[in-house]
C-alpha atoms as a PDB file:
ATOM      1  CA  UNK A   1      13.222  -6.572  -1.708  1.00  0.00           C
ATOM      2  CA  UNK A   2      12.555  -4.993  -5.371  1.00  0.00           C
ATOM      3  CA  UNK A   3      13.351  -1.603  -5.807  1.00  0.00           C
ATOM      4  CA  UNK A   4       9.723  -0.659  -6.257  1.00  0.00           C
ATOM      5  CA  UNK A   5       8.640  -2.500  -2.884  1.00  0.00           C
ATOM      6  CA  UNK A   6      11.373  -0.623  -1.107  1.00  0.00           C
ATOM      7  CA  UNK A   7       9.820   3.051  -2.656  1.00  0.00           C
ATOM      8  CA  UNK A   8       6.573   1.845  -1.475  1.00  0.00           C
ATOM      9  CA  UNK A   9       7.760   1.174   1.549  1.00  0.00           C
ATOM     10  CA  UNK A  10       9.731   4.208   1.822  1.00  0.00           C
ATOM     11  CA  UNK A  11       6.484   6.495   0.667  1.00  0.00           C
ATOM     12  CA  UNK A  12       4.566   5.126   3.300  1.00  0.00           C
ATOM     13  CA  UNK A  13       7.078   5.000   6.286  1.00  0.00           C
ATOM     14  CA  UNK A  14       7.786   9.287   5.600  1.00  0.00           C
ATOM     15  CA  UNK A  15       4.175   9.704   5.549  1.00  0.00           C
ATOM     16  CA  UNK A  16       2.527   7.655   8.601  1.00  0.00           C
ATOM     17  CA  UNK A  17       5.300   6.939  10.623  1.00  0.00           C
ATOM     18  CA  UNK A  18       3.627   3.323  10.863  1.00  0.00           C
ATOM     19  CA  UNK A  19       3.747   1.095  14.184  1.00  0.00           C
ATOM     20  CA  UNK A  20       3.080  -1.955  11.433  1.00  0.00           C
ATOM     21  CA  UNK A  21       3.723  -2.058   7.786  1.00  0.00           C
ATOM     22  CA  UNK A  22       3.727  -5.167   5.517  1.00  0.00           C
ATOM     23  CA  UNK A  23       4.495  -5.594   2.116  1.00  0.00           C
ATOM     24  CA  UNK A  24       3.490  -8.440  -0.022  1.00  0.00           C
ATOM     25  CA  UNK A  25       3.995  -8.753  -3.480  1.00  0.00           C
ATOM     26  CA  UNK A  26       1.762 -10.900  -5.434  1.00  0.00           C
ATOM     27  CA  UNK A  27       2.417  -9.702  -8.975  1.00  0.00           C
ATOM     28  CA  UNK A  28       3.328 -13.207  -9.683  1.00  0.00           C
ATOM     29  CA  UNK A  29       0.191 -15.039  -8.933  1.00  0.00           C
ATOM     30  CA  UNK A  30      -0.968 -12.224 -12.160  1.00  0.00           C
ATOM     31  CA  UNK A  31       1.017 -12.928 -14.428  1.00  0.00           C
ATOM     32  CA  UNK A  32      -0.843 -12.670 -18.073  1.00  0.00           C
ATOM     33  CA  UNK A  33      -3.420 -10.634 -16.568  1.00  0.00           C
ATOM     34  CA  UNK A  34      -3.624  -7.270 -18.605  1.00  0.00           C
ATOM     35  CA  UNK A  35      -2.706  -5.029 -15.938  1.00  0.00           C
ATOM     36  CA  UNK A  36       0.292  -7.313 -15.422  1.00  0.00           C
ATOM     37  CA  UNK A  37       1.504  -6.204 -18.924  1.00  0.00           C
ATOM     38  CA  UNK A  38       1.460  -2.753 -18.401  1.00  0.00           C
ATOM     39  CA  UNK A  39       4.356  -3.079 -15.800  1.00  0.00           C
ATOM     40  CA  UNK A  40       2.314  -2.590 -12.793  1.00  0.00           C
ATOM     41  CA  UNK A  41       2.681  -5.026  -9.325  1.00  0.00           C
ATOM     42  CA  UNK A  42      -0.143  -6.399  -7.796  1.00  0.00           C
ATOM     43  CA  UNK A  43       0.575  -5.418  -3.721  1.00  0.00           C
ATOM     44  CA  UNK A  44      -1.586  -6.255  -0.749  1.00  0.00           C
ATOM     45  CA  UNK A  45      -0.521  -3.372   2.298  1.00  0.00           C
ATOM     46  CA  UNK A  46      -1.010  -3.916   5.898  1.00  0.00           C
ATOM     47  CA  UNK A  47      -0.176  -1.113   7.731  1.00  0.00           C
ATOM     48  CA  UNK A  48      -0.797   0.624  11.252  1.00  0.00           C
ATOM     49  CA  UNK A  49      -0.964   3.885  12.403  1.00  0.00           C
ATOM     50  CA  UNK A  50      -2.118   6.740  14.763  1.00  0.00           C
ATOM     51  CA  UNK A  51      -2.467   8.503  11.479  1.00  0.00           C
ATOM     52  CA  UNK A  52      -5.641   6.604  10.590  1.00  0.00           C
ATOM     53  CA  UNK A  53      -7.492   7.292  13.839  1.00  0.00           C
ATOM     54  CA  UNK A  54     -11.017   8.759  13.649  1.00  0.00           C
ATOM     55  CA  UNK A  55     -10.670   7.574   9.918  1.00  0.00           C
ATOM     56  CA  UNK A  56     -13.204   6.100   7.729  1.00  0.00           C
ATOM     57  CA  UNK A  57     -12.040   3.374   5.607  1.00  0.00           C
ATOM     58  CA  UNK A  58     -12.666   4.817   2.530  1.00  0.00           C
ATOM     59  CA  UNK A  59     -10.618   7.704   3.885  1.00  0.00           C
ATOM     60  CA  UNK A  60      -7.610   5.623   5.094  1.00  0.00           C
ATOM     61  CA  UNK A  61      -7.844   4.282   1.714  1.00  0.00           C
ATOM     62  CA  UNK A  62      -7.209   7.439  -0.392  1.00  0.00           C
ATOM     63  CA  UNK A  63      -4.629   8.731   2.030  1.00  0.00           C
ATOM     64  CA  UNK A  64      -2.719   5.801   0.847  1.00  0.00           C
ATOM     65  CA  UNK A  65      -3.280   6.756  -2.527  1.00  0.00           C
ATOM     66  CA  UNK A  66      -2.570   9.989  -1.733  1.00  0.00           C
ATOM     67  CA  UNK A  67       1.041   9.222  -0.300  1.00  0.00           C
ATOM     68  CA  UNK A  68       1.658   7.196  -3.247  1.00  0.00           C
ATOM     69  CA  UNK A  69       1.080   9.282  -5.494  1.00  0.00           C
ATOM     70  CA  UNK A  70       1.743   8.673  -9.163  1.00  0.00           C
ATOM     71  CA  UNK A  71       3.213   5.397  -8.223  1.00  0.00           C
ATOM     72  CA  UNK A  72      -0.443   4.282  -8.402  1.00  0.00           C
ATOM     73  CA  UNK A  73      -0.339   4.700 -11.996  1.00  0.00           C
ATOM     74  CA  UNK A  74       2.832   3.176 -12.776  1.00  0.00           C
ATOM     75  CA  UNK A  75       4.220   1.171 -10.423  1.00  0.00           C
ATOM     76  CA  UNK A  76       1.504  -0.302  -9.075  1.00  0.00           C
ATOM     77  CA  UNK A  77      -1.284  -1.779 -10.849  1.00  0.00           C
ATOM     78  CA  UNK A  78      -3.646  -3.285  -7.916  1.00  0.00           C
ATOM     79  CA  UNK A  79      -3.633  -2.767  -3.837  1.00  0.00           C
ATOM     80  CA  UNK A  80      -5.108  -4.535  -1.323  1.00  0.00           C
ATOM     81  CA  UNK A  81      -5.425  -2.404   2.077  1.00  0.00           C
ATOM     82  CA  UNK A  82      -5.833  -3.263   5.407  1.00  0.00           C
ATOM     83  CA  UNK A  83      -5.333   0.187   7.436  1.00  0.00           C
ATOM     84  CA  UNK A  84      -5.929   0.261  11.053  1.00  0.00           C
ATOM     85  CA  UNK A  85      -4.917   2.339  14.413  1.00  0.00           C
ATOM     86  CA  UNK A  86      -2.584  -0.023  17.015  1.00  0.00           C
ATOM     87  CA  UNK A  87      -5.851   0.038  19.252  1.00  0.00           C
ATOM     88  CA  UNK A  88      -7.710  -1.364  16.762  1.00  0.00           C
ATOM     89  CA  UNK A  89      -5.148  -4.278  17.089  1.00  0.00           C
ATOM     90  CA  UNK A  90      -6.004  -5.462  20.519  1.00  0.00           C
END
């Protein structure tokens, strides 16, 4: 695990306290793309948590964002979420 997936990772365990959380890194499959060149990782996010519950998506959205912070404008340059609640699991 890369140093920025593990502070990622780390952002969003402190803030959710997640049942779930997956990290994939896909910067590779951008490479040449011209957010690639800026530094930024391409990241898709799975992650589940009582946190989200009575949520919109749009809302679980920005409080990812939010607990990123200003990773989201250097660390990251795309993210794919998939935020849910455990019962939405079953």
């Amino acid at each position: 695990m890369s140093q920025r997936e593990a502070l990622i990772k780390q952002r969003l365990t402190e803030t959710f306290n997640p049942v779930q959380l997956e990290l994939l890194d896909e910067s590779q499959k951008h490479a040449g793309h011209a957010g690639a060149r800026g530094g930024g990782g391409h990241f898709v996010v799975t992650i589940v948590s009582h946190a989200f519950a009575g949520k919109t998506t749009i809302q679980r959205h920005r409080m990812v964002y939010a607990a990123l912070g200003e990773l989201m404008k250097s660390e990251i340059h795309a993210l794919s979420i998939s935020a849910r609640t455990p019962d939405e699991l079953t």
